[in-house]
C-alpha atoms as a PDB file:
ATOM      1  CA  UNK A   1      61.993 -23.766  31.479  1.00  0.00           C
ATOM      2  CA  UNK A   2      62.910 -24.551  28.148  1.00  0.00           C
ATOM      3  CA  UNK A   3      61.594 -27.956  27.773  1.00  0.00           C
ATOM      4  CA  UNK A   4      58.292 -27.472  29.373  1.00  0.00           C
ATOM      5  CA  UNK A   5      57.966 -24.790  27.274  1.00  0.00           C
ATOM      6  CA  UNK A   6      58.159 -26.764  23.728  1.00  0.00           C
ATOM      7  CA  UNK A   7      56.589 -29.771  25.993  1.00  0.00           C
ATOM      8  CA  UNK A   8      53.312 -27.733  26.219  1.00  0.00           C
ATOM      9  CA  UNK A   9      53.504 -26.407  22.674  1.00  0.00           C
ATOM     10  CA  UNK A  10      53.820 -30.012  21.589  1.00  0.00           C
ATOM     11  CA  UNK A  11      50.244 -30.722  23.719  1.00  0.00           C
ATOM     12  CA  UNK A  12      48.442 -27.625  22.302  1.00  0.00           C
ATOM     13  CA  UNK A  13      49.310 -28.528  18.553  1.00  0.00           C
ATOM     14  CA  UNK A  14      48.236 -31.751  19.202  1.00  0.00           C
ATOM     15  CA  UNK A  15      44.537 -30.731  20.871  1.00  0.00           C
ATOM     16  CA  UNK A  16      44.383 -27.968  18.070  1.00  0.00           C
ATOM     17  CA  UNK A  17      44.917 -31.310  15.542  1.00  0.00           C
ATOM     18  CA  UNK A  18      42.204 -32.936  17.434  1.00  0.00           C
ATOM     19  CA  UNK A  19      39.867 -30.063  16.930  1.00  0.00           C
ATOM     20  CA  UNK A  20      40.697 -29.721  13.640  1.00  0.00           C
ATOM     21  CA  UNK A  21      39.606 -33.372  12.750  1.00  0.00           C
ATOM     22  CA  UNK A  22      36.508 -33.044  15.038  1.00  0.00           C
ATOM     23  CA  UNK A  23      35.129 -30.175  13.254  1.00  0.00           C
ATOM     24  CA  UNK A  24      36.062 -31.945   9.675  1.00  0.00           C
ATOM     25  CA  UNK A  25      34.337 -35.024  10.515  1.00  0.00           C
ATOM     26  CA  UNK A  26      31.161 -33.115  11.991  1.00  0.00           C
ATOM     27  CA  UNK A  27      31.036 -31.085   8.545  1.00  0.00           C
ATOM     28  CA  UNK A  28      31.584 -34.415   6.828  1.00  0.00           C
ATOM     29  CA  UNK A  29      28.921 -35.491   8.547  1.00  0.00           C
ATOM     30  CA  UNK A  30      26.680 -33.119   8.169  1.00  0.00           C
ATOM     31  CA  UNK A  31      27.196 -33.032   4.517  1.00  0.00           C
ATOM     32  CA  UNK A  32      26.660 -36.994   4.517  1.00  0.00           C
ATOM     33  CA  UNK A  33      23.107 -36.475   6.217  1.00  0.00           C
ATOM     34  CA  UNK A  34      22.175 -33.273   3.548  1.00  0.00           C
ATOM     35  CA  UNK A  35      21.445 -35.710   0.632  1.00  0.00           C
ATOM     36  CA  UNK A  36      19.137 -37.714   3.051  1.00  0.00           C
ATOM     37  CA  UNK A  37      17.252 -34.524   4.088  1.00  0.00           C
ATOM     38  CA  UNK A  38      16.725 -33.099   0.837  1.00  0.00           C
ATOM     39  CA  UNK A  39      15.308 -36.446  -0.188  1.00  0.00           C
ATOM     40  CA  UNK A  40      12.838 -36.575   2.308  1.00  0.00           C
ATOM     41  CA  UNK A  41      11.548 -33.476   1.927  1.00  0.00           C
ATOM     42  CA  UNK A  42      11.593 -34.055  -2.115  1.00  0.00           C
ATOM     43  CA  UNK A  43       9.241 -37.315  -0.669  1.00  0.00           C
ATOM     44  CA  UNK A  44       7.216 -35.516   1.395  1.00  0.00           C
ATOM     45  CA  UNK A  45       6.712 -32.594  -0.835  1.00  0.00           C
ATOM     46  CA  UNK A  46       5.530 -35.111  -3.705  1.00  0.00           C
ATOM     47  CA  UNK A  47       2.951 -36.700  -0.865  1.00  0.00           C
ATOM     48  CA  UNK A  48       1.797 -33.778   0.317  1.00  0.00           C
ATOM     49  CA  UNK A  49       0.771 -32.607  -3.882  1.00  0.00           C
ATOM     50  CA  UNK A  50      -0.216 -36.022  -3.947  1.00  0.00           C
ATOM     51  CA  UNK A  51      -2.617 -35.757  -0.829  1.00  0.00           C
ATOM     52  CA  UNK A  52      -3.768 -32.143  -2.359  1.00  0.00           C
ATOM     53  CA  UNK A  53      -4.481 -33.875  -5.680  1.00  0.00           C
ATOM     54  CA  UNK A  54      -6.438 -36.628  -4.780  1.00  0.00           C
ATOM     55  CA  UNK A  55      -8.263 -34.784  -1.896  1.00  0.00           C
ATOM     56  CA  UNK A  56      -9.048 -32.004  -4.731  1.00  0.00           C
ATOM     57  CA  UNK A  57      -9.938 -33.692  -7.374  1.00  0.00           C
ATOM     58  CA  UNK A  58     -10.932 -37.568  -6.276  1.00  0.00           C
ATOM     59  CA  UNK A  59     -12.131 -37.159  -2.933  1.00  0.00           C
ATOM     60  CA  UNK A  60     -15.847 -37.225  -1.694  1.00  0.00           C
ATOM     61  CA  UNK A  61     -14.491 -34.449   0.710  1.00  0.00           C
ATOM     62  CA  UNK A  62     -14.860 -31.490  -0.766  1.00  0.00           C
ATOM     63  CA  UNK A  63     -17.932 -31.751  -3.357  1.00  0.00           C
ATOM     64  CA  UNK A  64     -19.656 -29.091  -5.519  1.00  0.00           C
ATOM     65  CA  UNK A  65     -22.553 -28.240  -3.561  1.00  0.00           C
ATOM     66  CA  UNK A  66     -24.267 -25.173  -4.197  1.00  0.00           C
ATOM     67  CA  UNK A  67     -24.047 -22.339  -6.828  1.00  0.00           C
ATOM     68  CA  UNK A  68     -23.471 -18.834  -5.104  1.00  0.00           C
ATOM     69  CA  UNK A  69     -24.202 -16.088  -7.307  1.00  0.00           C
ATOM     70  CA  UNK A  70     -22.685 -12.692  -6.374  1.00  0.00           C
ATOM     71  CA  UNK A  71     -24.235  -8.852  -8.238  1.00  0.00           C
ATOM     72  CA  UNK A  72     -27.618  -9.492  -9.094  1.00  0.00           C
ATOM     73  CA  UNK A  73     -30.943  -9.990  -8.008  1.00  0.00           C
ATOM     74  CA  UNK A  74     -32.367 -12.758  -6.676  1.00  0.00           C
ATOM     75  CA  UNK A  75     -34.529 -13.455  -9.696  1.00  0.00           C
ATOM     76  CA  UNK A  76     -31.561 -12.608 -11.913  1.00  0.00           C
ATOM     77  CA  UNK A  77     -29.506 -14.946 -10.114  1.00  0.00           C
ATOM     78  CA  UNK A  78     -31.844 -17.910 -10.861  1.00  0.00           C
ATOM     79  CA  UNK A  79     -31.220 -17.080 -14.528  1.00  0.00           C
ATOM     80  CA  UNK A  80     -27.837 -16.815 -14.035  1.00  0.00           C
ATOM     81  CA  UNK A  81     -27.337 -20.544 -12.317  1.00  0.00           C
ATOM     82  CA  UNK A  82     -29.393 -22.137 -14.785  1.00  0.00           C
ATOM     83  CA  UNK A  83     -27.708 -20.400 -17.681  1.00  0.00           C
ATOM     84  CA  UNK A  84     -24.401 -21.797 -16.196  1.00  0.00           C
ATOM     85  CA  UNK A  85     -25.619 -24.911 -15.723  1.00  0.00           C
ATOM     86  CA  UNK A  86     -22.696 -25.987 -13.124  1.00  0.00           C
ATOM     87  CA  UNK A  87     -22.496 -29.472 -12.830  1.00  0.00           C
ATOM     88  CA  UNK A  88     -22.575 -30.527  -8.603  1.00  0.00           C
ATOM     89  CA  UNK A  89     -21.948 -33.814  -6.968  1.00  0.00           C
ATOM     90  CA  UNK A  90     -18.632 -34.326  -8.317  1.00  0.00           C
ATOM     91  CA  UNK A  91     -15.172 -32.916  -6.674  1.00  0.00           C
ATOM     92  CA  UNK A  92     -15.171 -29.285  -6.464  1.00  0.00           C
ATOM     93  CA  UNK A  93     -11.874 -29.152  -8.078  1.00  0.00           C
ATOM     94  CA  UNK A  94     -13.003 -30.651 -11.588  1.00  0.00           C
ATOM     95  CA  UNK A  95     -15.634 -28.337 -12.077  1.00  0.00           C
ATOM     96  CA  UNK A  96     -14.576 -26.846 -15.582  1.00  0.00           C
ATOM     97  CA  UNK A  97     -15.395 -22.901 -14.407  1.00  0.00           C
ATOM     98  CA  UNK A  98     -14.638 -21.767 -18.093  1.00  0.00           C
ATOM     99  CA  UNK A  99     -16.799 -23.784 -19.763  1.00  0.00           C
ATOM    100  CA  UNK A 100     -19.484 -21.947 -17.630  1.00  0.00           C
ATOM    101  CA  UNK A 101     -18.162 -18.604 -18.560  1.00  0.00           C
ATOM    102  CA  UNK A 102     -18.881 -19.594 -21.844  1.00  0.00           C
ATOM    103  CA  UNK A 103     -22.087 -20.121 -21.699  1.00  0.00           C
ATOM    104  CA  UNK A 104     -22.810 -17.217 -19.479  1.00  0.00           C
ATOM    105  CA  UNK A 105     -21.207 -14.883 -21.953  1.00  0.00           C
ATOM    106  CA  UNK A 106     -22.611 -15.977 -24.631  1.00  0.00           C
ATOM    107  CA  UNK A 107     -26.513 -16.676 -23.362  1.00  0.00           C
ATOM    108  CA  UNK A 108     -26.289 -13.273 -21.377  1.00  0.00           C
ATOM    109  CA  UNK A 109     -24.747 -10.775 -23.013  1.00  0.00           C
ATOM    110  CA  UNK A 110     -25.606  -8.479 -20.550  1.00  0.00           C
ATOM    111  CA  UNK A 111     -22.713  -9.463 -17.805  1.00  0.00           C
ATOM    112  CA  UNK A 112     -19.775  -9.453 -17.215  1.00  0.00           C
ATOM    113  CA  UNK A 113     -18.662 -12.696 -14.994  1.00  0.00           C
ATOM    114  CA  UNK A 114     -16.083 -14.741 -13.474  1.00  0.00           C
ATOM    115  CA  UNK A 115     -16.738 -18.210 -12.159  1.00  0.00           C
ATOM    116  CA  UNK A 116     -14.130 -19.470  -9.522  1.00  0.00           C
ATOM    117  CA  UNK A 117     -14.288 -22.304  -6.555  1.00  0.00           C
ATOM    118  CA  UNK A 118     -14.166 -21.854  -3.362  1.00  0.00           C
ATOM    119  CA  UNK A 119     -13.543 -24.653  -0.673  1.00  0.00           C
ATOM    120  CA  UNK A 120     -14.896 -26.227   0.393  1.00  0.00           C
ATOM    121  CA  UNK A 121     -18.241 -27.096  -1.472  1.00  0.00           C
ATOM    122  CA  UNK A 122     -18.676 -23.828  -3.491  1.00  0.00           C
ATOM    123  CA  UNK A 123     -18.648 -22.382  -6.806  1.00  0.00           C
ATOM    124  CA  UNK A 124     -19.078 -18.761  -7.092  1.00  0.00           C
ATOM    125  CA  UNK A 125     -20.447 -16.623  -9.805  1.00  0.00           C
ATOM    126  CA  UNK A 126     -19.671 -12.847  -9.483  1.00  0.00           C
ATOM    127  CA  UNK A 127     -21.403 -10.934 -12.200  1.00  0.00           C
ATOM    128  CA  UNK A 128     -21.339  -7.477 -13.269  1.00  0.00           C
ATOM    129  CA  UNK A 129     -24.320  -5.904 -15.014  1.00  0.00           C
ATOM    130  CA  UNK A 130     -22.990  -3.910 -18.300  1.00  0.00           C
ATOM    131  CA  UNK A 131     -23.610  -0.368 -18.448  1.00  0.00           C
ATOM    132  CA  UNK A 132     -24.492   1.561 -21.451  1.00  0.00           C
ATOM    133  CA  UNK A 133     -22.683   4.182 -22.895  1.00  0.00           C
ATOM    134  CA  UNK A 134     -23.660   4.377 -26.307  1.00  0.00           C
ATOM    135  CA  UNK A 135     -26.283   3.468 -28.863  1.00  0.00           C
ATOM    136  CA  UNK A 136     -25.996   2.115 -32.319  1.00  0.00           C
ATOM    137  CA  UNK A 137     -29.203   2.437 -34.541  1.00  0.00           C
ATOM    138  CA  UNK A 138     -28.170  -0.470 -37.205  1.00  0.00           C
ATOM    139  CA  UNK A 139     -29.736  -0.069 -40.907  1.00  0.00           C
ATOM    140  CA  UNK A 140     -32.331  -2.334 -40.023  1.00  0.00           C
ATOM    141  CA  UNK A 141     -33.832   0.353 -37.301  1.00  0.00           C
ATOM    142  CA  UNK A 142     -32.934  -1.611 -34.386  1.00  0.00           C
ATOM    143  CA  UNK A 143     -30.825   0.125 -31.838  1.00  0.00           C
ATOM    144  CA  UNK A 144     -28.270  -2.282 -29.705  1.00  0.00           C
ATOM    145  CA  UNK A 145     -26.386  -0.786 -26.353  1.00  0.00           C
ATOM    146  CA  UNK A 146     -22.783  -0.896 -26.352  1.00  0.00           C
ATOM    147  CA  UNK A 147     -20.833  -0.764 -22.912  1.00  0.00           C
ATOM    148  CA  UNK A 148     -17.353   1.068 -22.503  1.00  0.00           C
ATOM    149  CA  UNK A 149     -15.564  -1.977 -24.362  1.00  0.00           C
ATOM    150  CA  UNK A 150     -17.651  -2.064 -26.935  1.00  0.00           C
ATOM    151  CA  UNK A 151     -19.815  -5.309 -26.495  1.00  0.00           C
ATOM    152  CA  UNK A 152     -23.032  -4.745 -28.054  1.00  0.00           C
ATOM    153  CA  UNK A 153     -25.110  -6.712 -25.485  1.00  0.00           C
ATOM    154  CA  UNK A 154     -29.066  -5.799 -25.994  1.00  0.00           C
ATOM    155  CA  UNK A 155     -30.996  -4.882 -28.620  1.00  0.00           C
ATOM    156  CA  UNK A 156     -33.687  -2.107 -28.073  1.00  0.00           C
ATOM    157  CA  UNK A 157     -36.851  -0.474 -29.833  1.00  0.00           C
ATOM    158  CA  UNK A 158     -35.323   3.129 -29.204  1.00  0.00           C
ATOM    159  CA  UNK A 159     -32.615   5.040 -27.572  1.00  0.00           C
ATOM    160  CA  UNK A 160     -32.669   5.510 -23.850  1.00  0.00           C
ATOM    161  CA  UNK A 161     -32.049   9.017 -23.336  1.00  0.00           C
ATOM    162  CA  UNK A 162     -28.991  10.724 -22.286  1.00  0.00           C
ATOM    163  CA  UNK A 163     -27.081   8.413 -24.424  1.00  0.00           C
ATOM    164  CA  UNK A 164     -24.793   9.218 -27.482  1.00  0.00           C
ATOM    165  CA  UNK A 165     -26.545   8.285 -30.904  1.00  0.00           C
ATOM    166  CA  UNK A 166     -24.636   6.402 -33.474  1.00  0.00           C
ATOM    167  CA  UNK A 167     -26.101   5.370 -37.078  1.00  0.00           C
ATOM    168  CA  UNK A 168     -24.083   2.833 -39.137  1.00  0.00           C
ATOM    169  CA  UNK A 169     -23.704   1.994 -42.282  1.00  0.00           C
ATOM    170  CA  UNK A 170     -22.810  -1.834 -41.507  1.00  0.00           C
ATOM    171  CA  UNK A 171     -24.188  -4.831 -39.985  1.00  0.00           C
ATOM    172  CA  UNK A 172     -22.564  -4.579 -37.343  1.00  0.00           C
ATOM    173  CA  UNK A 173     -20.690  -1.781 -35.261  1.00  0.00           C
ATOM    174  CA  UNK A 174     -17.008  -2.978 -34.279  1.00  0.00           C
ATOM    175  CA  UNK A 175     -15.892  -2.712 -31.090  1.00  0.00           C
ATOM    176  CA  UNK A 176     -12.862  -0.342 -32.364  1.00  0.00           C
ATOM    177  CA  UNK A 177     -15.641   1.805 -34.102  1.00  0.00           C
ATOM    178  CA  UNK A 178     -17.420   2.104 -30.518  1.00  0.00           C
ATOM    179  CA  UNK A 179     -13.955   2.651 -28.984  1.00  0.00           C
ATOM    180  CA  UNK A 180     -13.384   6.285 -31.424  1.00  0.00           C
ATOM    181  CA  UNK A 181     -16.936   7.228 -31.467  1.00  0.00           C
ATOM    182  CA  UNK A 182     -16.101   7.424 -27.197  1.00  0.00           C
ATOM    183  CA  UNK A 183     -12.699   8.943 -27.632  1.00  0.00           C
ATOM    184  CA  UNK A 184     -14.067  11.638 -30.027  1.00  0.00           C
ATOM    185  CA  UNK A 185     -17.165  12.393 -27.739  1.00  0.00           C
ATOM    186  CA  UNK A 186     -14.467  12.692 -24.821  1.00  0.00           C
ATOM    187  CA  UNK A 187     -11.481  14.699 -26.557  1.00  0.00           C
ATOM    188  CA  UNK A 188     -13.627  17.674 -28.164  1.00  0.00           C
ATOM    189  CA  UNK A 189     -13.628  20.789 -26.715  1.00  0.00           C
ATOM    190  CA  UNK A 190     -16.721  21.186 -24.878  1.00  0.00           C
ATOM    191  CA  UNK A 191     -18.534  23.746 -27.394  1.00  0.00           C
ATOM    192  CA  UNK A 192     -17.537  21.552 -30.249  1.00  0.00           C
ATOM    193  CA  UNK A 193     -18.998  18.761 -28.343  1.00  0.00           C
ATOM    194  CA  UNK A 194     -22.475  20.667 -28.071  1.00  0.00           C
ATOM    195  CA  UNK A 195     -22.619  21.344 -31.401  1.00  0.00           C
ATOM    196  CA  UNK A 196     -22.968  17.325 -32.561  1.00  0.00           C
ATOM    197  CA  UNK A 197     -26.122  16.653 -34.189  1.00  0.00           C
ATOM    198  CA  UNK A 198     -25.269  13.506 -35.492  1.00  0.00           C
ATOM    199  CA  UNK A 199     -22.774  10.275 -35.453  1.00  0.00           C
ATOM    200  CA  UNK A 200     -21.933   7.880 -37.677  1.00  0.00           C
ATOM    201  CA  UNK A 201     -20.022   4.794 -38.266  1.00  0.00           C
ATOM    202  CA  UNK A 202     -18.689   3.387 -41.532  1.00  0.00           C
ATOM    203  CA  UNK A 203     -17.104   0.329 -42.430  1.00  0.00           C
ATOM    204  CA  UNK A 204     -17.603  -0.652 -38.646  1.00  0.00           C
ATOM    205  CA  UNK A 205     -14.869   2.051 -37.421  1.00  0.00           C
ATOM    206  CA  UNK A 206     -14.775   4.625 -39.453  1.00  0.00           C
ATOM    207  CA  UNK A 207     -16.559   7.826 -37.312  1.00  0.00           C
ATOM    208  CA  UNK A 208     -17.813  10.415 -39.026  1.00  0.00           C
ATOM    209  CA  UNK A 209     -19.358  13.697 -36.883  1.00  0.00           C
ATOM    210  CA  UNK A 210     -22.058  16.237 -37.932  1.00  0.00           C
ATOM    211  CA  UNK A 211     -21.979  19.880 -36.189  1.00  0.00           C
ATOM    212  CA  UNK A 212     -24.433  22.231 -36.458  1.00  0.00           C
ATOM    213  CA  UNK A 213     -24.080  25.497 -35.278  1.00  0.00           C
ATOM    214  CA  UNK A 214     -26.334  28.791 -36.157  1.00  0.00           C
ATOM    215  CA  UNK A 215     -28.313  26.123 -38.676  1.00  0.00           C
ATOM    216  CA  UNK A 216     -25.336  25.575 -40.733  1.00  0.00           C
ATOM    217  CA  UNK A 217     -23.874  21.779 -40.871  1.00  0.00           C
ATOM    218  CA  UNK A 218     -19.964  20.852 -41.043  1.00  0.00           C
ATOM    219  CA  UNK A 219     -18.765  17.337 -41.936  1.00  0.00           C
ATOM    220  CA  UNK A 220     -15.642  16.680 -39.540  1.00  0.00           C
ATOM    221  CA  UNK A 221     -14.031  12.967 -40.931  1.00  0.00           C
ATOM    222  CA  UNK A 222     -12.614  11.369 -37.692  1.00  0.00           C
ATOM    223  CA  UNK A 223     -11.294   8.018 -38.778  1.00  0.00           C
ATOM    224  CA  UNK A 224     -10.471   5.416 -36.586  1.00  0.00           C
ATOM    225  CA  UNK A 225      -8.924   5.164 -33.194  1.00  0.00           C
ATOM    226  CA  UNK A 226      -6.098   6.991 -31.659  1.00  0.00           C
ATOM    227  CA  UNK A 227      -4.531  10.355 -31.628  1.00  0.00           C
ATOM    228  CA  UNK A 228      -8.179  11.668 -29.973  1.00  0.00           C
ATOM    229  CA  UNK A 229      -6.104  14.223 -28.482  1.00  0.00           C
ATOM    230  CA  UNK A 230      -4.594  15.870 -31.356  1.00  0.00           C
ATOM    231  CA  UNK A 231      -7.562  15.278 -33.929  1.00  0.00           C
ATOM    232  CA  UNK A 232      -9.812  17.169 -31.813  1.00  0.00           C
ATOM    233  CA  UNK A 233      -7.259  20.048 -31.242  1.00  0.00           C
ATOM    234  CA  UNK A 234      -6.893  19.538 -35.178  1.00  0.00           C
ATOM    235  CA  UNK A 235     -10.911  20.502 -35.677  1.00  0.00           C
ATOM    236  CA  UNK A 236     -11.123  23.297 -33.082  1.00  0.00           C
ATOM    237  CA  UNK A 237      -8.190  25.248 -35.224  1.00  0.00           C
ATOM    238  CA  UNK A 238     -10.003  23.771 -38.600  1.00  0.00           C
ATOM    239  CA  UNK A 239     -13.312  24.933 -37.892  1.00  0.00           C
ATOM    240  CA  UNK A 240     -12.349  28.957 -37.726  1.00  0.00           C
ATOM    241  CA  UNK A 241     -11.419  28.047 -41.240  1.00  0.00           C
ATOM    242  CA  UNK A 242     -13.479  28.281 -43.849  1.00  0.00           C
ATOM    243  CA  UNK A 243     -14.928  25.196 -45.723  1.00  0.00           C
ATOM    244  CA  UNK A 244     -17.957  22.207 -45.339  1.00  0.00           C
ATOM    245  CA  UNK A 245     -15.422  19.488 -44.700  1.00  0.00           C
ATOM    246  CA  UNK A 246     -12.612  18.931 -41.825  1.00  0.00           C
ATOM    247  CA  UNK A 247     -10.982  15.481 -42.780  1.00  0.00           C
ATOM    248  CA  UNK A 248      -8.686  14.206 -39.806  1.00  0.00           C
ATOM    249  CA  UNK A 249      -8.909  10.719 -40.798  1.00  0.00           C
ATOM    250  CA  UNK A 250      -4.758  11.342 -41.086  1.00  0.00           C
ATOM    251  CA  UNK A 251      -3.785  14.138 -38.101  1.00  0.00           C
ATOM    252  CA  UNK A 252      -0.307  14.462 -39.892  1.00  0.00           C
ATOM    253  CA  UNK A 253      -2.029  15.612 -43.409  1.00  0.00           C
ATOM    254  CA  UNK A 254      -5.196  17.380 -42.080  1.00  0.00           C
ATOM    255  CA  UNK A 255      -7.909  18.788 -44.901  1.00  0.00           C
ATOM    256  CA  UNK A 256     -10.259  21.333 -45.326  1.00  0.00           C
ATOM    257  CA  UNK A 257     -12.937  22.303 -48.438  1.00  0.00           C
END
């Protein structure tokens, strides 16, 4: 009993060996063949961006075509392909789409636009009209429209109404002046806000507010941008006080006289 005992122990270590080298040469194997995978897919990656490449941007196959313009009227639109003066025939892909947002924004100052491809014989044009949301009569009389950013983009005889009044002092009104004329106009208290008769900008960003209330006037200094919030809660307190002149330009060091 013995012996055929340590004779089949002797078999079992020697199929266990077997296995043991059968599964070491399959992983050596396998890691022989993972060097040769990786670099075909590494070839067929590069000749698939290859493919994309040429078919992009050499290829007859997918052309600029047409000019789709997206947020305007049709009679707007015409204006706004000619303005971007997209070049077609060539590959889609080589169509410089900034260069045409260039000359969109500046030609039409009265969009906003993007200019992107889409396959596969179309560029697209999506504009956004500006909106108004405040006026700036200039020294020279003119009045230009300045949307929420502050992009002056027309020039207008007078006012349309409903709209915030501005007068500057400058050339020009900055797009940081437009930005704290808004945030004033928005932070006031409500019966402070009523009681602005007049707006102006100096040095391109420097607001300066008017109220009149009960036919008396009251200079309130603003400043620049920022702290909206706590200047205005700095000229409600400032204007139970007495005095012609609330100067907030600096909400830490607040004057009145």
């Amino acid at each position: 009993m013995r012996l055929l005992t340590r004779t089949g122990s002797a078999e079992e270590r020697t199929k266990g060996l077997s296995s043991a080298r059968a599964r070491f040469e399959r992983r050596a194997a396998r890691a022989r063949r993972r060097p040769r995978l990786v670099a075909v897919l590494l070839v067929l990656t590069l000749l698939l961006a290859g493919g994309a490449v040429w078919l992009g941007w050499f290829s007859s196959l997918l052309l600029a075509e047409r000019v789709e313009v997206r947020g305007v009227k049709s009679s707007q639109a015409a204006t706004v392909r000619d303005v971007a003066a997209v070049p077609l025939g060539g590959p889609l892909m080589r169509v410089d789409t900034d260069a045409a947002v260039d000359r969109l924004e500046r030609d039409l100052r009265w969009i906003e636009v993007s200019v992107t491809r889409s396959l596969p014989h179309t560029v697209v044009i999506e504009v956004t009209p500006r909106v108004a949301v405040l006026a700036v009569r200039m020294r020279t009389g003119e009045v230009q429209l300045h949307d929420r950013e502050g992009v002056a983009f027309r020039t207008v005889a007078a006012p349309p109404d409903g709209l915030p009044l501005v007068s500057s002092t400058g050339s020009a009104a900055s797009p940081e002046g437009v930005e704290a004329v808004l945030q004033a106009l928005a932070a006031l208290d409500g019966k402070v806000r009523k009681t602005v008769s007049e707006v102006s900008l100096e040095s391109g960003d420097r607001v300066t507010l008017t109220l009149t209330s009960k036919g008396a006037d009251r200079t309130v200094r603003w400043g620049g941008p920022g702290d909206a919030a706590l200047k205005a809660r700095l000229v409600s307190i400032l204007l139970t006080e007495p005095g012609q002149l609330i100067d907030v330009t600096v909400p830490e060091a607040p004057v009145t006289r």
